[in-house]
Protein backbone atom coordinates (compact mmCIF):
# COMPACT_ATOMS: atom_id res chain seq x y z
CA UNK A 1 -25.97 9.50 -3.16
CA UNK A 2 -28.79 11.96 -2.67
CA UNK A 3 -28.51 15.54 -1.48
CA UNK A 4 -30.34 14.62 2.22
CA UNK A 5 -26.81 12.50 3.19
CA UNK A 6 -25.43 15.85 4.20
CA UNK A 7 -27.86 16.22 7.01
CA UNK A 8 -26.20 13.28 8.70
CA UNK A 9 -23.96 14.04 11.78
CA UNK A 10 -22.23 11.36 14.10
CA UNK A 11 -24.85 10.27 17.21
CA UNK A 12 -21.41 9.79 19.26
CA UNK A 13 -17.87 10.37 19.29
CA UNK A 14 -15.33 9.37 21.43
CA UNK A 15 -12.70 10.84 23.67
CA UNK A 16 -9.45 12.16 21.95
CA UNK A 17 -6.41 10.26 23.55
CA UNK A 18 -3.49 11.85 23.84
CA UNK A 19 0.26 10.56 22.70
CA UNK A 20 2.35 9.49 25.36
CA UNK A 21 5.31 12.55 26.68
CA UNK A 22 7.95 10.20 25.26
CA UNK A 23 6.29 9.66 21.67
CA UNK A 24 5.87 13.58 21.14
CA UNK A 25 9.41 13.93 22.43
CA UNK A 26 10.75 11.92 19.62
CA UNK A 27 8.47 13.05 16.92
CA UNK A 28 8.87 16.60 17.57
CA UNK A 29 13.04 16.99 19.00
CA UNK A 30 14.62 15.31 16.10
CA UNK A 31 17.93 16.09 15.48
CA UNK A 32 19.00 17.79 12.01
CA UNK A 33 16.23 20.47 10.04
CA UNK A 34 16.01 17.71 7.36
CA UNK A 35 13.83 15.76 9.72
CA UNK A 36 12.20 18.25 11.26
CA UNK A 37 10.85 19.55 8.12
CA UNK A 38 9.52 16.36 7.42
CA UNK A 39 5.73 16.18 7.85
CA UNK A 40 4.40 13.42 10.52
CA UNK A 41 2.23 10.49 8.92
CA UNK A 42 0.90 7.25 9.84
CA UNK A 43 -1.29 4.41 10.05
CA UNK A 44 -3.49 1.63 12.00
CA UNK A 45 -3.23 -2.19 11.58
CA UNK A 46 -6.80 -3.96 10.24
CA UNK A 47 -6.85 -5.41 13.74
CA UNK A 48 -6.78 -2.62 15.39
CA UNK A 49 -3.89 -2.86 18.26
CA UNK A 50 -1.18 -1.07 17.03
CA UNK A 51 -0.98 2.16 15.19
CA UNK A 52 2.59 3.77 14.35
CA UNK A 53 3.88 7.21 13.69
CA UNK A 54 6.71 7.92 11.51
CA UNK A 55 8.81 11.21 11.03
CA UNK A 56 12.03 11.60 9.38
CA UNK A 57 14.00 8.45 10.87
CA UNK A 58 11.99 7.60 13.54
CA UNK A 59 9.11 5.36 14.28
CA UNK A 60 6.62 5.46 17.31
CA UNK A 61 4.55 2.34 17.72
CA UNK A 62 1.22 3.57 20.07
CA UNK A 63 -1.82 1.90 21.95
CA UNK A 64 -4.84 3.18 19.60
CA UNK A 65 -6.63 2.77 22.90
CA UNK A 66 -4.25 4.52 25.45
CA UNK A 67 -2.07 6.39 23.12
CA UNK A 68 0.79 4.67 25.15
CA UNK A 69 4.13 3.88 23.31
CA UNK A 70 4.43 0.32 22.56
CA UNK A 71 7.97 0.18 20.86
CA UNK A 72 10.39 3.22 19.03
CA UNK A 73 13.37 2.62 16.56
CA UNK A 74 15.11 5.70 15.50
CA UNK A 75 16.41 3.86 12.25
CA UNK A 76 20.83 4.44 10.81
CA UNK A 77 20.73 5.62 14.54
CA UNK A 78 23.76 4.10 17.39
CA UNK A 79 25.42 5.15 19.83
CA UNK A 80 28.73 4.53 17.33
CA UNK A 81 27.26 5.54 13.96
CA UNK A 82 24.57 7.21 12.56
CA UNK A 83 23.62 6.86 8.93
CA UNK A 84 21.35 9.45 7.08
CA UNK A 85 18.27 7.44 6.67
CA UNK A 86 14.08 8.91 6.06
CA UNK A 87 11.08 6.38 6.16
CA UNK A 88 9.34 6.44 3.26
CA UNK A 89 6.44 4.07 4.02
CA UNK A 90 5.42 1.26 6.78
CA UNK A 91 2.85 -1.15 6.41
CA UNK A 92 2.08 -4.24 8.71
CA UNK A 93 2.99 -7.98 8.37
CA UNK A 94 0.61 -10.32 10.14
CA UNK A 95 1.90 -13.74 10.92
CA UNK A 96 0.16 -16.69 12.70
CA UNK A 97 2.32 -15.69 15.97
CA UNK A 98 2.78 -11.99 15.36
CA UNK A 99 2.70 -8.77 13.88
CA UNK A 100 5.57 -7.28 12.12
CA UNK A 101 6.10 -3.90 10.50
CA UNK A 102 7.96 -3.56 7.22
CA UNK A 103 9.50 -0.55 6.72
CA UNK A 104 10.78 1.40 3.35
CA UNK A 105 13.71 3.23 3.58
CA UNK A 106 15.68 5.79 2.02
CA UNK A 107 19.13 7.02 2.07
CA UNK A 108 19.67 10.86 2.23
CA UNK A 109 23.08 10.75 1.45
CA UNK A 110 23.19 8.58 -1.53
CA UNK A 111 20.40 6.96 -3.98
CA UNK A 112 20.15 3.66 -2.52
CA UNK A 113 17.02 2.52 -0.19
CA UNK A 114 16.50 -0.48 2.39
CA UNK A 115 13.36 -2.71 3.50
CA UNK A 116 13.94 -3.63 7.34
CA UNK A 117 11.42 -6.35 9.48
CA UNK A 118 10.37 -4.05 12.64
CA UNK A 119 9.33 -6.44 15.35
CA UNK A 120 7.34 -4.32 17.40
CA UNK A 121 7.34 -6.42 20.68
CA UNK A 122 11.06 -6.55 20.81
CA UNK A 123 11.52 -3.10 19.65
CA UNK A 124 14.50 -3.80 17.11
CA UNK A 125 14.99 -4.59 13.63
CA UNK A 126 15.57 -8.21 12.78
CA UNK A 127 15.84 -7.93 8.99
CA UNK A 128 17.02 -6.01 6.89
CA UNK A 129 17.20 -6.13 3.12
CA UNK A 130 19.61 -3.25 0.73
CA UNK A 131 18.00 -2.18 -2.40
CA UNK A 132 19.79 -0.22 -5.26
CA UNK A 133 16.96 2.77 -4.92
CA UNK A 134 14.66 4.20 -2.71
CA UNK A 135 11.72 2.52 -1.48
CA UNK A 136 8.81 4.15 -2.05
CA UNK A 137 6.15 1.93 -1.06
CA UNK A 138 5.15 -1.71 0.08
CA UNK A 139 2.84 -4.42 0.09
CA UNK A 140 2.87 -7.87 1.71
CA UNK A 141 1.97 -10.57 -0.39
CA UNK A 142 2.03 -13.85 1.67
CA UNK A 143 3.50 -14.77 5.05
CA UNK A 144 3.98 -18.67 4.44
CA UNK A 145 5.39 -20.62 1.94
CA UNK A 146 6.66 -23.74 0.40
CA UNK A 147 4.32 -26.56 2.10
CA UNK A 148 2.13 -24.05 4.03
CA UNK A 149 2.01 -21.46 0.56
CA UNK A 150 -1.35 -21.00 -0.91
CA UNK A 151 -1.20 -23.26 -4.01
CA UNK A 152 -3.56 -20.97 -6.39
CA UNK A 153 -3.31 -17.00 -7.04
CA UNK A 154 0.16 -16.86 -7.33
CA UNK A 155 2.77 -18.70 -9.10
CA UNK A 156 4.50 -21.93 -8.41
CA UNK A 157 7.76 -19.71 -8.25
CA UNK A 158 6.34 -17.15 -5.37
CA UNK A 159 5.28 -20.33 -3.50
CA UNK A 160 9.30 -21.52 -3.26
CA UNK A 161 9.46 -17.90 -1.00
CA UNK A 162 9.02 -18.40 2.81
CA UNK A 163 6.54 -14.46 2.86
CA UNK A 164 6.57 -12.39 -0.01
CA UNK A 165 6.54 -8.84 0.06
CA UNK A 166 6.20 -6.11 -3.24
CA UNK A 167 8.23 -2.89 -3.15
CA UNK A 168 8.06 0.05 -5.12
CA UNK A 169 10.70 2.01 -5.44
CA UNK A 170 12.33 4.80 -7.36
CA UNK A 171 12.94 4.82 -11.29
CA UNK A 172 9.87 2.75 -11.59
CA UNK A 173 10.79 -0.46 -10.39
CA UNK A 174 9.02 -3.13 -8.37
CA UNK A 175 10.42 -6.21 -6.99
CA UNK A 176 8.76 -9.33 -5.40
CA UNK A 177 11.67 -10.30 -2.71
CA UNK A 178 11.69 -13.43 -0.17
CA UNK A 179 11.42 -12.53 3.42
CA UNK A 180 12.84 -15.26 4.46
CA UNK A 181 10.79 -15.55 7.44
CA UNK A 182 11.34 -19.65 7.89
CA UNK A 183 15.17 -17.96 9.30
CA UNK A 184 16.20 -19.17 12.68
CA UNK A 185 18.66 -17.03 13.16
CA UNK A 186 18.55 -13.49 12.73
CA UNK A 187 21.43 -11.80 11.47
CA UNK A 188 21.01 -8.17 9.78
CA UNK A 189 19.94 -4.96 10.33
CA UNK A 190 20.79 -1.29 9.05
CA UNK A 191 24.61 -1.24 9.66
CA UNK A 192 25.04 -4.78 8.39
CA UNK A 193 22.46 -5.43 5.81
CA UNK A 194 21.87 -8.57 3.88
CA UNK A 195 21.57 -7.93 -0.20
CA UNK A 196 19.61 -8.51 -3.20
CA UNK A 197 19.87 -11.79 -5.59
CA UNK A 198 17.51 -10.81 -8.88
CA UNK A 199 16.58 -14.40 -10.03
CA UNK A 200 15.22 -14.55 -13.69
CA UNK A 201 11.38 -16.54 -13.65
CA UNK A 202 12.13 -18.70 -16.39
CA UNK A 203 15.06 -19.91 -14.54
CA UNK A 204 13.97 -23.65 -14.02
CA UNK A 205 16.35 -23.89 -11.04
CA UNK A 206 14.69 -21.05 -8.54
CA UNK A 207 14.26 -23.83 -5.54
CA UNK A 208 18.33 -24.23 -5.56
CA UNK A 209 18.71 -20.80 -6.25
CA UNK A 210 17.08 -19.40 -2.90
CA UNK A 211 19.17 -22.11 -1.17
CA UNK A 212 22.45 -20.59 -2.62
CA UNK A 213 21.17 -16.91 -2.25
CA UNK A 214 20.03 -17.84 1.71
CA UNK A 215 24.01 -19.58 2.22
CA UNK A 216 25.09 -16.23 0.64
CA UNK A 217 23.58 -14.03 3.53
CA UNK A 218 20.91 -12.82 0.55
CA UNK A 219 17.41 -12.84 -0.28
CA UNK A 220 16.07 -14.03 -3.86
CA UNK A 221 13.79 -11.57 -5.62
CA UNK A 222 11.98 -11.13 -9.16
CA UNK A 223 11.46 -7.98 -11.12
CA UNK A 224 7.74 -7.25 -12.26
CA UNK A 225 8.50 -5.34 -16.02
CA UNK A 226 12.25 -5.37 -15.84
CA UNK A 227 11.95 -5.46 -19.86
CA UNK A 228 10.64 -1.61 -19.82
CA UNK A 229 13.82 -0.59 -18.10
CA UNK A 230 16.66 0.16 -20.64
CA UNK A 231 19.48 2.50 -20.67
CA UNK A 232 18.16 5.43 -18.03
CA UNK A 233 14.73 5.30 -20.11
CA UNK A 234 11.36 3.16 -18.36
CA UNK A 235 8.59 2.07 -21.22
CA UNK A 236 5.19 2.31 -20.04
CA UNK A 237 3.66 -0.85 -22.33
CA UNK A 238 0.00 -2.52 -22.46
CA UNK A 239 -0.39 -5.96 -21.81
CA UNK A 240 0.23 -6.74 -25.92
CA UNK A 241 3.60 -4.66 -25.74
CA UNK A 242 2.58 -1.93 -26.87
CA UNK A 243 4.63 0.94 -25.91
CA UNK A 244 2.05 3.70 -24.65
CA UNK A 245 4.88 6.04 -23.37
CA UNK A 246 8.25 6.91 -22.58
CA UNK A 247 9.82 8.25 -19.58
CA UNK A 248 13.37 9.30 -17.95
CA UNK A 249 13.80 6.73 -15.23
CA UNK A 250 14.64 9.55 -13.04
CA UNK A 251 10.96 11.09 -13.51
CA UNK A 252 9.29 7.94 -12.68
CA UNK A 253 8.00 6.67 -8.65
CA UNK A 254 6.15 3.48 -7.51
CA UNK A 255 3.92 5.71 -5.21
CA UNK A 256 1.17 2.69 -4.67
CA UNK A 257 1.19 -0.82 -4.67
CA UNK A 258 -2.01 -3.45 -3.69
CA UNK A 259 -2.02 -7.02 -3.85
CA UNK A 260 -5.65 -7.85 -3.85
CA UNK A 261 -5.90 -12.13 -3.37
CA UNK A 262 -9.28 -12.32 -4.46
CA UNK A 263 -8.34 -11.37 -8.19
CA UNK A 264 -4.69 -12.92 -7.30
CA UNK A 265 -3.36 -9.36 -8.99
CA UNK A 266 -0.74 -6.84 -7.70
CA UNK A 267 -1.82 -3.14 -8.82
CA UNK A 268 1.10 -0.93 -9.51
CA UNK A 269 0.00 3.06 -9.42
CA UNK A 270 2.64 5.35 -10.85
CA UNK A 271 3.90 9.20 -10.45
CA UNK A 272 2.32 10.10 -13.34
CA UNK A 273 -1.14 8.88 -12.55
CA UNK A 274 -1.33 5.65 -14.34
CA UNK A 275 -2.08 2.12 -12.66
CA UNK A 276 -1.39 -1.60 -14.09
CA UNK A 277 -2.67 -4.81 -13.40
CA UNK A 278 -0.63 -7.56 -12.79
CA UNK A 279 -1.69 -11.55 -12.99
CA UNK A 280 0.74 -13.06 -10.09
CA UNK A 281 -0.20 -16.29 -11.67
CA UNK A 282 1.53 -15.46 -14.81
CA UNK A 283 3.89 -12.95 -14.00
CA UNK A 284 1.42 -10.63 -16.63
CA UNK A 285 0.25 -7.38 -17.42
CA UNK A 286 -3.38 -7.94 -17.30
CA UNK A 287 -4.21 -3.77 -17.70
CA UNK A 288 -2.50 -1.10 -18.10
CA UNK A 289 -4.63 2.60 -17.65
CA UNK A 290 -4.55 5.10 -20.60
CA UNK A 291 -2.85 8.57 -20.18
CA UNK A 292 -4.98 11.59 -19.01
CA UNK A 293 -4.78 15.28 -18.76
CA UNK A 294 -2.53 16.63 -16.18
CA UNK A 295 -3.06 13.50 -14.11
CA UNK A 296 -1.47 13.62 -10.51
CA UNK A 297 0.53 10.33 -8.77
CA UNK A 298 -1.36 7.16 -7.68
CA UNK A 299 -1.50 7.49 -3.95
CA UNK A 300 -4.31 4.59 -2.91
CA UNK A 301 -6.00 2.09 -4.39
CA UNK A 302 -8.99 0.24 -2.80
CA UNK A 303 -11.14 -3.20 -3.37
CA UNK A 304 -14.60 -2.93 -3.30
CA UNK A 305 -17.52 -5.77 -3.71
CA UNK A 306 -20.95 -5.05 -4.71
CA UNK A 307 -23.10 -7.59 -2.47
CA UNK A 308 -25.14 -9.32 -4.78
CA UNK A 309 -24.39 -8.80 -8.67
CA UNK A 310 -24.72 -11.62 -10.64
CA UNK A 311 -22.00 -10.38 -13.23
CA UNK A 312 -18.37 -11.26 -12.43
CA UNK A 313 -17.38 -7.70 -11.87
CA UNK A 314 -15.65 -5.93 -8.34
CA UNK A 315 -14.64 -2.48 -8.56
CA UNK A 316 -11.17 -0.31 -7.68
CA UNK A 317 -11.02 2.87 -6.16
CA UNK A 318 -7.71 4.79 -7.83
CA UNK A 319 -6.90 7.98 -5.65
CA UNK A 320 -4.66 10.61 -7.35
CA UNK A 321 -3.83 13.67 -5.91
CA UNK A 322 -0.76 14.70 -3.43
CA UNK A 323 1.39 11.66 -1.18
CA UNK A 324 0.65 11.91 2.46
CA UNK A 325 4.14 13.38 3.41
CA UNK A 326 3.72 16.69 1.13
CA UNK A 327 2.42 19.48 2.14
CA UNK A 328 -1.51 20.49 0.64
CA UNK A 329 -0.98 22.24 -2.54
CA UNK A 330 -3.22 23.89 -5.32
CA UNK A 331 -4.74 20.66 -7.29
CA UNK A 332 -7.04 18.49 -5.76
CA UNK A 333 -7.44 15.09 -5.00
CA UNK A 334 -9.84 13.23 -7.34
CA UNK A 335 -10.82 9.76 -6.61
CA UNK A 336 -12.30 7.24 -9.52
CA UNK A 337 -14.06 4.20 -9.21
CA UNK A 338 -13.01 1.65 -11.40
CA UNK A 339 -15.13 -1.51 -12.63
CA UNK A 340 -13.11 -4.97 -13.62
CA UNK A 341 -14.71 -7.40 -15.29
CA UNK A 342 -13.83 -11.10 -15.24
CA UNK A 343 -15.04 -14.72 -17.03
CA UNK A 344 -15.05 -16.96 -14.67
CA UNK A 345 -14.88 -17.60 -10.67
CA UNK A 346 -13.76 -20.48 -8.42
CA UNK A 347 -14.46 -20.86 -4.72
CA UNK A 348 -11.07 -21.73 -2.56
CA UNK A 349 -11.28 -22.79 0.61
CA UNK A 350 -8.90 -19.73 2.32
CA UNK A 351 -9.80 -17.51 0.00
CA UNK A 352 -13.33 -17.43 -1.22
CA UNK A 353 -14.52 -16.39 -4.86
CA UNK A 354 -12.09 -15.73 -6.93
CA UNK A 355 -11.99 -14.37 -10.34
CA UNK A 356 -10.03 -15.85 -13.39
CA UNK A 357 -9.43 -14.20 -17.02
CA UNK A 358 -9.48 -10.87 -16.66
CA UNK A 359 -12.23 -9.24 -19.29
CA UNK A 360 -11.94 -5.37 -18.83
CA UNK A 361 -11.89 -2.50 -17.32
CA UNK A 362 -13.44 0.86 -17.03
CA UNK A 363 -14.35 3.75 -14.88
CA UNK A 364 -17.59 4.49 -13.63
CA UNK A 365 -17.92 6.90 -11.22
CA UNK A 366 -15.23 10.06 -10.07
CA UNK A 367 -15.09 12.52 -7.65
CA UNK A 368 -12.90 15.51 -6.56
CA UNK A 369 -11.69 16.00 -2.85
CA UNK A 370 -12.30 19.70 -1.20
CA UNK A 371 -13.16 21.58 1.12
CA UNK A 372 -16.75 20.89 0.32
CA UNK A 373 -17.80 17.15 0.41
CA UNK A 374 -19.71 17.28 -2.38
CA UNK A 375 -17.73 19.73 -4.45
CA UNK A 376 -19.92 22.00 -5.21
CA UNK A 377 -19.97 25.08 -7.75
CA UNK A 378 -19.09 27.55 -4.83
CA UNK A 379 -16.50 25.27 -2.88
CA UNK A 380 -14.11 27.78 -1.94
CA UNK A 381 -11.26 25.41 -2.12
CA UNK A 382 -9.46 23.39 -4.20
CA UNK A 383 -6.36 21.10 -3.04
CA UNK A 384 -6.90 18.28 -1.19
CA UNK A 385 -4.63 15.26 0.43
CA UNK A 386 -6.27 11.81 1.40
CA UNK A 387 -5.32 10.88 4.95
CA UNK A 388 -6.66 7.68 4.44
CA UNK A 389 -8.64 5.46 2.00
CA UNK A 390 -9.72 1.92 2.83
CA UNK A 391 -12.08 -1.00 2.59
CA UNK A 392 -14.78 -1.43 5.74
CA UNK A 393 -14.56 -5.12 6.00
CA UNK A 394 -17.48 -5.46 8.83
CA UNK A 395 -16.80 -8.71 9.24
CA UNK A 396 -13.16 -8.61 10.02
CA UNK A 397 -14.27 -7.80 13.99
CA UNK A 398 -14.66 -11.33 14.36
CA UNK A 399 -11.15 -12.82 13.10
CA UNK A 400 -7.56 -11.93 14.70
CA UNK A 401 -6.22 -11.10 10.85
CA UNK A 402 -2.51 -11.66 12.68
CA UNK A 403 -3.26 -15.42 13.17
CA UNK A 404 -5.12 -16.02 10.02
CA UNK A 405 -2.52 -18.19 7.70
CA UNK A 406 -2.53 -17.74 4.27
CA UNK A 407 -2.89 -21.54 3.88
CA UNK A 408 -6.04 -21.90 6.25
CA UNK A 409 -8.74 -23.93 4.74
CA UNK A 410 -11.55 -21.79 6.29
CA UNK A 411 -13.54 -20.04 3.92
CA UNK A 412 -13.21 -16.26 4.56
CA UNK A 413 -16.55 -14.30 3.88
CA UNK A 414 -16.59 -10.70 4.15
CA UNK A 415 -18.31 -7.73 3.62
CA UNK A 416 -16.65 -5.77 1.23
CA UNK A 417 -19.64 -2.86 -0.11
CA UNK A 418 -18.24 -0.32 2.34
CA UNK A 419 -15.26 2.10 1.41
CA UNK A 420 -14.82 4.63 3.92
CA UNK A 421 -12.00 8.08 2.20
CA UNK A 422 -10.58 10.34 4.71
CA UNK A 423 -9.22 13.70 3.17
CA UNK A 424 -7.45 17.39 4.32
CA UNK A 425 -8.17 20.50 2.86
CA UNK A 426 -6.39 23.74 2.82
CA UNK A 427 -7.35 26.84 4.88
CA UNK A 428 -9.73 29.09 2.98
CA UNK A 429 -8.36 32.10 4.95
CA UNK A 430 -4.69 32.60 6.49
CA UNK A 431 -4.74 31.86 10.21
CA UNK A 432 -7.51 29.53 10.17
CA UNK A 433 -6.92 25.58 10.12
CA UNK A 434 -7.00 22.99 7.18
CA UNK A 435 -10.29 21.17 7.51
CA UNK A 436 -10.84 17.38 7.44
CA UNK A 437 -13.31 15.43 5.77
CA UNK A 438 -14.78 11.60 6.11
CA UNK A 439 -17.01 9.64 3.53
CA UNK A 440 -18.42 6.54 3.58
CA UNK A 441 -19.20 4.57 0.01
CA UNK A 442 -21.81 2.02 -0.44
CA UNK A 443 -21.58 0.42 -3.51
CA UNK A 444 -25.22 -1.64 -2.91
CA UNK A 445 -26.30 2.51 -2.46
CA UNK A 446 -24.75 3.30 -5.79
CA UNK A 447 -26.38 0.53 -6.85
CA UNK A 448 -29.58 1.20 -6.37
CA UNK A 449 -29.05 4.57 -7.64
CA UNK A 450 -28.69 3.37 -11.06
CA UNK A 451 -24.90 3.64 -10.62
CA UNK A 452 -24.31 7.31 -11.67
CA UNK A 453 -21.30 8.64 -13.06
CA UNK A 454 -20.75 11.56 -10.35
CA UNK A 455 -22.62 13.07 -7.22
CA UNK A 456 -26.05 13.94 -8.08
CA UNK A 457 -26.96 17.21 -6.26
């Protein structure tokens, strides 16, 4: 945290490996100026052998090694029928055998969205799942269930589901849907999708009800808040019911969603800056953040560890600033380090500490994003965009994450004090080029610092 940290410069980089001529083919030839005035984002799985490209409908799947094309879907697109569809957001699905990609779709000609099962070694879709909005953003939960399910940090009704995933989507809602992945047959993709079967929780027949909804050619989800969504209006509540604000469900995006199995808690960010806290366990609100000035959307949220603290505490990182496919505007991105503070903690064999009964929560350190690292008095810029924001989990080299099962009875230890933030800043001048930016966060650092509240200079 000290001044000296910007004398540090990289001993060695590597080579820059160039996309294959058929991936920048696709990305940049796209039929239609809707697509091609989409921006191109992406992302890397935590094991490190695939990384995928998206732009407009299409999705590259690359060698991070070679920067050879693995696999390509342009999604709504046949050679009988296209259908006006954008990608909204990817993220991976590790399974004991495999690695899928799960992929959030939108439709351009209408308000409805999709969630299709990318299997990346076949190169085609083999699920896909309609949704009444647009998604906006994902997060697996589990890949196994019933026998195999993990029996603690989620509820006995998420453990009937055979791989969970969350979605975001527009007008504020979030849905925990079955996969389905104990299938045997695979029977939908984008022209002939399979629907949507919202199951109450406190129905006491859910096992019978998945049966039904999987004989129906549907897949069972539950709503997370459905009782703050009335009438074209969405209720922003605390966890006692309280009804902090009121919003048009028009105005309102999921734009960030983490499911975070040590706590057992799904965090739901919001368009307007706020994040809650949800107990899977319970199917509760556990926090909900407090309004702030002029706050921008949610766009990442991180878990952190301290090493060796002897209070039951871990920390989120809340990013809020611009979404990765919008272009670098005026405000920048400010990123705040939250601490949570808990009563209790088990040890689970699978799993590792966890921590029960949520205590509170409160931030202790922020940051804005700009062209200067460190934000100083004479940065001479001030948007910014994170590119990427994640946990360094050094220990993760050693385990192939796409055959870990959630139901292994290996203790998983990991280091969890590094967060490593990757931001974009505007030009300062015309013709010259946006500049990019990496930091590196240790928390046992911040520590020993006395934990302070902001950069010291």
């Amino acid at each position: 945290m000290s001044r000296p940290l910007r004398e540090i410069e990289p001993t060695k980089t590597s080579s820059l490996k160039l996309y294959s001529s058929s991936t920048i083919e696709c990305l940049e030839r796209l039929e239609g100026s809707d697509e091609v005035s989409t921006r191109i984002f992406g992302k890397s799985s935590r094991c490190g052998k695939y990384s995928w490209l998206v732009r407009g409908s299409a999705l590259e799947v690359i060698n991070p090694t070679s920067g050879q094309r693995l696999s390509a879907w342009r999604f709504g697109w046949s050679s009988s029928k296209k259908l006006s569809f954008s990608i909204n957001c990817v993220e991976e699905l590790p399974t004991p055998d495999s690695l899928y990609l799960l992929v959030g779709l939108q439709n351009m000609a209408g308000s409805s969205g999709m969630v299709c099962l990318f299997d990346p070694v076949l190169s085609r879709v083999i699920k896909a799942i309609e949704f009444p909005r647009a998604v906006t953003t994902l997060e697996c939960l589990t890949t196994s269930g019933g026998a195999n399910a993990p029996q603690h940090s989620i509820s006995a009704q998420l453990r009937l589901m055979f791989g969970v995933a969350a979605v975001g989507m527009d007008c504020g809602h979030v849905y925990l849907v079955d996969l389905r992945l104990d299938d045997d047959v695979e029977e939908f993709d984008e022209w002939n999708p399979s629907h949507l079967q919202i199951v109450d929780l406190d129905n006491p027949n859910i096992a019978l009800l998945r049966s039904r909804a999987r004989e129906d050619g549907a897949h069972m989800a539950f709503e997370l808040g459905g009782e703050c969504h009335m009438l074209g209006s969405f209720s922003y509540a605390s966890p006692e019911g309280e009804i902090l604000g009121n919003y048009a469900s028009s105005e309102i995006i999921i734009t960030s969603l983490k499911y975070i199995r040590q706590l057992g808690s799904l965090v739901v960010g919001y368009s307007f800056g706020c994040f809650q806290i949800w107990d899977l366990e319970q199917h509760s609100r556990e926090f909900s953040s407090l309004f702030g000035v002029y706050m921008l959307p949610v766009t990442h949220i991180i878990y952190q560890e301290p090493e060796n603290d002897p209070r039951l505490c871990c920390f989120l990182w809340v990013a809020r600033g611009q979404t990765e496919n919008e272009e670098v505007g005026d405000s920048p991105t400010t990123i705040t380090l939250y601490q949570l503070i808990y009563e209790r903690e088990e040890t689970l064999s699978g799993y590792g500490r966890v921590l029960k009964d949520f205590s509170g929560c409160g931030g202790r350190f922020e940051h804005q994003l700009t062209g200067d690292p460190y934000h100083l008095a004479d940065a001479t810029t001030c948007g910014s965009r994170v590119l990427c924001f994640y946990t360094l989990e050094r220990d993760e080299a050693a385990i192939d994450v796409t055959r870990l099962d959630d139901s292994s009875d290996e203790v998983v230890s990991r280091d969890l004090t590094l967060v490593v933030c990757v931001w974009e800043a505007p030009p300062v001048e015309l013709h010259s080029s946006p500049s990019s930016h990496m930091a590196v966060f240790d928390i046992n650092r911040w520590y020993h610092s006395q934990m302070p509240a902001s950069i010291r200079y």
